[in-house]
Structures are given as structure tokens and as C-alpha cells.
N, C-alpha and C. Protein backbone atom coordinates (compact mmCIF):
# COMPACT_ATOMS: atom_id res chain seq x y z
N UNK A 1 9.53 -29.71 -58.09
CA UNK A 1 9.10 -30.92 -57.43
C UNK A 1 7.98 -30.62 -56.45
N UNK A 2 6.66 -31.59 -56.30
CA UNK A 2 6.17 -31.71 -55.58
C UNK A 2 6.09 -31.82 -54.20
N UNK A 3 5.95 -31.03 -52.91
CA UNK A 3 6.06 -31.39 -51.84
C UNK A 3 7.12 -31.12 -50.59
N UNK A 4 8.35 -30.24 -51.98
CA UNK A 4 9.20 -29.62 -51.05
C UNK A 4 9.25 -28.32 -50.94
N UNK A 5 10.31 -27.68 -50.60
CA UNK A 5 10.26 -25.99 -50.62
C UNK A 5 11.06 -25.28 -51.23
N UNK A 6 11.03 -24.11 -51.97
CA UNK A 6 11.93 -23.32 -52.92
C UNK A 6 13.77 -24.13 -52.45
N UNK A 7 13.92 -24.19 -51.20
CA UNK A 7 15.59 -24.03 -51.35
C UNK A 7 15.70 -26.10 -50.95
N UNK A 8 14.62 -26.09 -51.57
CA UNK A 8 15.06 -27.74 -51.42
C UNK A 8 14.88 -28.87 -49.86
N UNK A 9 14.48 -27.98 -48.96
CA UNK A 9 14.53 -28.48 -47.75
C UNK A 9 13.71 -29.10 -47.36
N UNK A 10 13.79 -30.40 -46.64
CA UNK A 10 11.95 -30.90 -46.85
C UNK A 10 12.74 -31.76 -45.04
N UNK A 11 11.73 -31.38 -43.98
CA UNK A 11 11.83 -31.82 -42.76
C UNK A 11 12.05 -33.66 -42.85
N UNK A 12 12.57 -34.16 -42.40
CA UNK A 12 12.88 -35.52 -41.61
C UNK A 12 12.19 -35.59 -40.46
N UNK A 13 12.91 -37.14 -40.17
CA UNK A 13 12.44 -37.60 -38.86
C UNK A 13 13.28 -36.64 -37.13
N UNK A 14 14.15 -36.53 -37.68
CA UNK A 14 14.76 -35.97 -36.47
C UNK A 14 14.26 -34.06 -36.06
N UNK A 15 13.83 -33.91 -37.24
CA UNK A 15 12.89 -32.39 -37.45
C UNK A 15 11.61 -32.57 -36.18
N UNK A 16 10.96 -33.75 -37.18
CA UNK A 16 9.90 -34.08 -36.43
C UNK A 16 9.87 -34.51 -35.01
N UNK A 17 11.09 -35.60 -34.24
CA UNK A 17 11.37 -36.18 -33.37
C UNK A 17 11.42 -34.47 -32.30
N UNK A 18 11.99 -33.90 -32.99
CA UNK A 18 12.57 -32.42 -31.81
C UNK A 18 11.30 -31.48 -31.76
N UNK A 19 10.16 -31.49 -32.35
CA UNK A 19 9.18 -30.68 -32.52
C UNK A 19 8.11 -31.57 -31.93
N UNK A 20 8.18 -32.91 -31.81
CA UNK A 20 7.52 -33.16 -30.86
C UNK A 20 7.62 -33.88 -29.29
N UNK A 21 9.06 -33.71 -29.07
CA UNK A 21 9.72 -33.87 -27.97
C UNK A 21 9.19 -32.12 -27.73
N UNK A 22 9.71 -30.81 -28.15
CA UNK A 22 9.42 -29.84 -27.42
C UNK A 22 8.00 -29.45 -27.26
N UNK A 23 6.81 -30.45 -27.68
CA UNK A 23 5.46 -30.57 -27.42
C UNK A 23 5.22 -30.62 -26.19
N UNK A 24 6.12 -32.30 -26.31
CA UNK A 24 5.54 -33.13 -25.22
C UNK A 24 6.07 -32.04 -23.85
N UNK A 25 7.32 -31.38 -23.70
CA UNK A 25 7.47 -30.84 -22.37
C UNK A 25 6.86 -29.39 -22.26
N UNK A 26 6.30 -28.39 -23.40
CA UNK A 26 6.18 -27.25 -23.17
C UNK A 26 4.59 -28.02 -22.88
N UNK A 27 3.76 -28.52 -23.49
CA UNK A 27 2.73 -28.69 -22.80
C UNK A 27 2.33 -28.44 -21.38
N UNK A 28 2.78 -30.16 -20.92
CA UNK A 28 1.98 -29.73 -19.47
C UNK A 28 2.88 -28.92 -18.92
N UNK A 29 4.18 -28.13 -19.35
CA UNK A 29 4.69 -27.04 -18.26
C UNK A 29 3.88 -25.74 -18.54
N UNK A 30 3.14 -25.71 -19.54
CA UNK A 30 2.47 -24.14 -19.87
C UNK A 30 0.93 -24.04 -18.57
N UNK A 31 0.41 -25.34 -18.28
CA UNK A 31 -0.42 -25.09 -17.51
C UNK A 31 -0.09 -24.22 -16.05
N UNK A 32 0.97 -24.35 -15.67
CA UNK A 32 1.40 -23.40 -14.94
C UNK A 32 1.08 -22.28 -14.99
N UNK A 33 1.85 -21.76 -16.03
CA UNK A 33 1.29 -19.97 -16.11
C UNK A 33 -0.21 -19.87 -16.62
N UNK A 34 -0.77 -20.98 -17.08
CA UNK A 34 -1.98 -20.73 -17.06
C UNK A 34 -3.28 -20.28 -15.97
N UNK A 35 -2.37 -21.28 -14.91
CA UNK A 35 -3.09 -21.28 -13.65
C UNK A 35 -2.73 -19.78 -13.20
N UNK A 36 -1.55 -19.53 -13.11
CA UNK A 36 -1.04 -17.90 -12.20
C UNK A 36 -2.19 -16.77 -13.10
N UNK A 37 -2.49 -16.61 -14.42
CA UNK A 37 -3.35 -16.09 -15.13
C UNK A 37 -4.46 -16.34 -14.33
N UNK A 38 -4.91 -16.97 -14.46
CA UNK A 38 -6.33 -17.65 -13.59
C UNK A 38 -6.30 -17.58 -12.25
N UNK A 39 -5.65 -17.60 -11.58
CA UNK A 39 -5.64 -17.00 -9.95
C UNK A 39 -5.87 -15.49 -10.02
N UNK A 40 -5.01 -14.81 -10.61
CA UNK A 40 -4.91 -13.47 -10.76
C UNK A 40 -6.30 -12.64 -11.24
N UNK A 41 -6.65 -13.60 -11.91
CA UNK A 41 -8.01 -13.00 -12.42
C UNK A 41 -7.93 -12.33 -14.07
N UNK A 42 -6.28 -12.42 -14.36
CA UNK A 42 -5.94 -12.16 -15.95
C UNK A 42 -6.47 -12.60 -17.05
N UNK A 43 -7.01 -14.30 -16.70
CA UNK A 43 -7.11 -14.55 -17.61
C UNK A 43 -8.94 -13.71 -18.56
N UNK A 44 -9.29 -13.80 -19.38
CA UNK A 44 -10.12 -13.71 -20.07
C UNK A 44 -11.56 -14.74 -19.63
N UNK A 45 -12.58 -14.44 -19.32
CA UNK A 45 -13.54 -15.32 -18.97
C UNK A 45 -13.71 -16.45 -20.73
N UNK A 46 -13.58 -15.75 -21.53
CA UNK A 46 -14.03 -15.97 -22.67
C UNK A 46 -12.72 -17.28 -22.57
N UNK A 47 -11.93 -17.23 -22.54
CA UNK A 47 -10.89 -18.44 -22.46
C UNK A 47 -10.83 -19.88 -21.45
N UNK A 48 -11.68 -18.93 -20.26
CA UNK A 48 -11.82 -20.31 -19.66
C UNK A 48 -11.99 -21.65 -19.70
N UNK A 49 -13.25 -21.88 -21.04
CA UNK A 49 -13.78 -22.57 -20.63
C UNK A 49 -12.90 -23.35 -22.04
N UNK A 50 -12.38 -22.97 -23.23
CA UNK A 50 -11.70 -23.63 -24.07
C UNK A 50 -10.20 -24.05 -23.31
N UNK A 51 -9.57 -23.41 -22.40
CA UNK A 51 -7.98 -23.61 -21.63
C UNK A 51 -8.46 -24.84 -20.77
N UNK A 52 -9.74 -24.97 -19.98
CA UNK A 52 -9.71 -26.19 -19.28
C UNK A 52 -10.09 -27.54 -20.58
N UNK A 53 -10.94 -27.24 -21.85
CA UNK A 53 -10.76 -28.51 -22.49
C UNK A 53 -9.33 -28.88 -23.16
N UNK A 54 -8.37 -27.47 -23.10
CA UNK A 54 -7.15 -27.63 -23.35
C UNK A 54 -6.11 -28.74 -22.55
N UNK A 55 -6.35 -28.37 -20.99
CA UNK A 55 -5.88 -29.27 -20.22
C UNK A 55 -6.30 -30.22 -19.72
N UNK A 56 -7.53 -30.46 -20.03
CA UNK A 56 -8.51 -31.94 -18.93
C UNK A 56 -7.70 -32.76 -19.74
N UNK A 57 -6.77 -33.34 -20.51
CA UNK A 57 -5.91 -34.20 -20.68
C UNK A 57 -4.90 -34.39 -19.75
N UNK A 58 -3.98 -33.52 -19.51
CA UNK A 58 -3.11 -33.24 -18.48
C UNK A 58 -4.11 -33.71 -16.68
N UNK A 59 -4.75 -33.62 -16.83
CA UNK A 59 -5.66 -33.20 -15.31
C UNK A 59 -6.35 -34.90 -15.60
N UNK A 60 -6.75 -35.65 -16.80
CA UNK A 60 -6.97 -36.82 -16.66
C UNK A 60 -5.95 -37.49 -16.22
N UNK A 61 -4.70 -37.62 -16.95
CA UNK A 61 -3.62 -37.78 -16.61
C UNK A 61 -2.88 -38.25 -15.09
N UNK A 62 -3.13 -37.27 -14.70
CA UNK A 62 -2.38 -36.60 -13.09
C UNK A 62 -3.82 -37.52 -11.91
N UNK A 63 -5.41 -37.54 -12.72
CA UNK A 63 -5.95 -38.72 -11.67
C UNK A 63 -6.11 -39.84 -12.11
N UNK A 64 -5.41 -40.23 -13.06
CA UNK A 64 -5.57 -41.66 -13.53
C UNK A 64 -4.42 -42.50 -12.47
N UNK A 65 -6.00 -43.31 -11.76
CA UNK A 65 -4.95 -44.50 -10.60
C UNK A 65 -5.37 -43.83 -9.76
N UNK A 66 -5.77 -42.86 -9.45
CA UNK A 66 -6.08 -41.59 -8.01
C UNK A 66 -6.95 -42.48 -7.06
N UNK A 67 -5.88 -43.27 -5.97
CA UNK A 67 -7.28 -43.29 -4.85
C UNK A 67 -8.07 -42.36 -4.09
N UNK A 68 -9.00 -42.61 -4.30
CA UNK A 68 -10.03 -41.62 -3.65
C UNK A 68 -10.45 -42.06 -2.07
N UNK A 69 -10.11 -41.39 -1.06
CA UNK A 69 -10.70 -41.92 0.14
C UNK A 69 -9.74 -40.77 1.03
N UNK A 70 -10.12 -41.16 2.25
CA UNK A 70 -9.54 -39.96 3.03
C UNK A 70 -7.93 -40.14 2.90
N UNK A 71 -7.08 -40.90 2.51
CA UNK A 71 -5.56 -41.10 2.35
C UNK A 71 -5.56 -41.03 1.07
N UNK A 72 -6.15 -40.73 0.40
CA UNK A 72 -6.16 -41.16 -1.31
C UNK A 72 -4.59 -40.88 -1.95
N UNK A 73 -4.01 -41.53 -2.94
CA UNK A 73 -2.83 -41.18 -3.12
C UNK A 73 -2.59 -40.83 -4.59
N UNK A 74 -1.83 -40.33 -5.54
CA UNK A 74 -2.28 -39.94 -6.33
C UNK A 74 -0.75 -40.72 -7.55
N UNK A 75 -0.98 -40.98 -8.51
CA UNK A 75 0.31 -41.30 -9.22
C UNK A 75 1.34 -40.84 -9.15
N UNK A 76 2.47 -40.69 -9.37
CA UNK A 76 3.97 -40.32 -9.58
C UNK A 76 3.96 -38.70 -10.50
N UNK A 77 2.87 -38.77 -11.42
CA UNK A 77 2.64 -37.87 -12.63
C UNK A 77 1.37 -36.50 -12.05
N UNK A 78 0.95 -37.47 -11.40
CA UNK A 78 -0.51 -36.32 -10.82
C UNK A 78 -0.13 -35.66 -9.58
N UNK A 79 0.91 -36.28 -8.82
CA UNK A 79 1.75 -35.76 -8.04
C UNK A 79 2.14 -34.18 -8.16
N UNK A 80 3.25 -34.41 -9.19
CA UNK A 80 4.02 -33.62 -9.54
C UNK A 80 3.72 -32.70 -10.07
N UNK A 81 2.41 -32.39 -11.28
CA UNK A 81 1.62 -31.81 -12.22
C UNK A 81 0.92 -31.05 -10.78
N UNK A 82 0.42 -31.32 -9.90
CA UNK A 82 -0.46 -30.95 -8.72
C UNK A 82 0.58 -29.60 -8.09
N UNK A 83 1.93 -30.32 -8.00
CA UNK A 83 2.84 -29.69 -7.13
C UNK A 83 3.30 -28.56 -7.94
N UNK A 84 3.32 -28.58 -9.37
CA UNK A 84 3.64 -27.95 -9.95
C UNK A 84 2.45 -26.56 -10.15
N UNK A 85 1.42 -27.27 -10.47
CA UNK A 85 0.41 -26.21 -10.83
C UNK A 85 0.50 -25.32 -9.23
N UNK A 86 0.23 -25.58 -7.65
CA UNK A 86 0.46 -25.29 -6.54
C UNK A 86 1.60 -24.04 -6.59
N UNK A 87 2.31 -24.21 -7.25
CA UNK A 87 3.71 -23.58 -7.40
C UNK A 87 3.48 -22.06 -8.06
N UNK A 88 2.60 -22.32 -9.09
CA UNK A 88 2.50 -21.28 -9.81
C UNK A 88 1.00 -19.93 -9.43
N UNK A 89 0.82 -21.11 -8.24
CA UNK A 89 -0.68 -20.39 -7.60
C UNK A 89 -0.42 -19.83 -6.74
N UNK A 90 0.80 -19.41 -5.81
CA UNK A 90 1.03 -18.66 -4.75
C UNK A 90 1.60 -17.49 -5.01
């Protein structure tokens, strides 16, 4: 048959549902150690500049709604992503 695999197994929705539920959270938690790489000076220059078009999603994200001004306040999401990346920079 077309489309499946030697022992018959062919992924579903709940395959799919768990592979991209563990997307959605290893994502923006990997920017973390990305950043500690990048403080440190580990990372690769050659990577730089593809890891930030990796994350300017995450980093749009976190200022979408961002007031800008001397109190500026930042979303619930850009918050936390901020506090988080902070975390991994000390």
C-alpha cells in the first residue's frame, strides 16, 4: 500500500496533536539556552545571524502591544519570554 510503512503504522491525529504541542513548548523555551550560548561567547558567529531569524518570531511576539514610553509595559507573553531569556543570561 501506498503511503504507509513496512509494519503498517501510519501516524494520526493524536501523533500529530503531541508533536506539535511538544513544538509549541520546546520552542520558545530553547531560546534560553540560546541566549546563555550567546552571552558566553559559545555560540558560533556564523549562527548568529540565522538563530536571531530563528527567533524574531518569539521576540515579535513578546513586543506585540509593547508600550513604548518611559513606563512602557509589555504583554503577559513578552513579559515572561523577557524574564525568562534574563534568567538564562546571568
Amino acid at each position: 500500500m501506498t503511503g504507509m510503512t513496512d509494519d503498517g503504522w501510519k501516524p494520526g491525529w493524536a501523533f500529530w496533536t503531541t508533536i506539535s504541542a511538544i513544538t509549541l513548548v520546546a520552542y520558545p523555551l530553547s531560546i534560553g539556552p540560546a541566549h546563555w550560548l550567546d552571552v558566553r561567547g559559545l555560540l558560533p558567529e556564523c549562527l548568529q545571524t540565522p538563530l536571531t531569524w530563528f527567533y524574531d518570531p518569539i521576540l515579535w511576539l513578546a513586543a506585540l502591544n509593547a508600550d513604548v514610553g518611559p513606563h512602557g509595559q509589555m504583554n503577559p507573553f513578552g513579559r515572561a519570554i523577557f524574564w525568562y531569556i534574563e534568567l538564562w543570561g546571568k
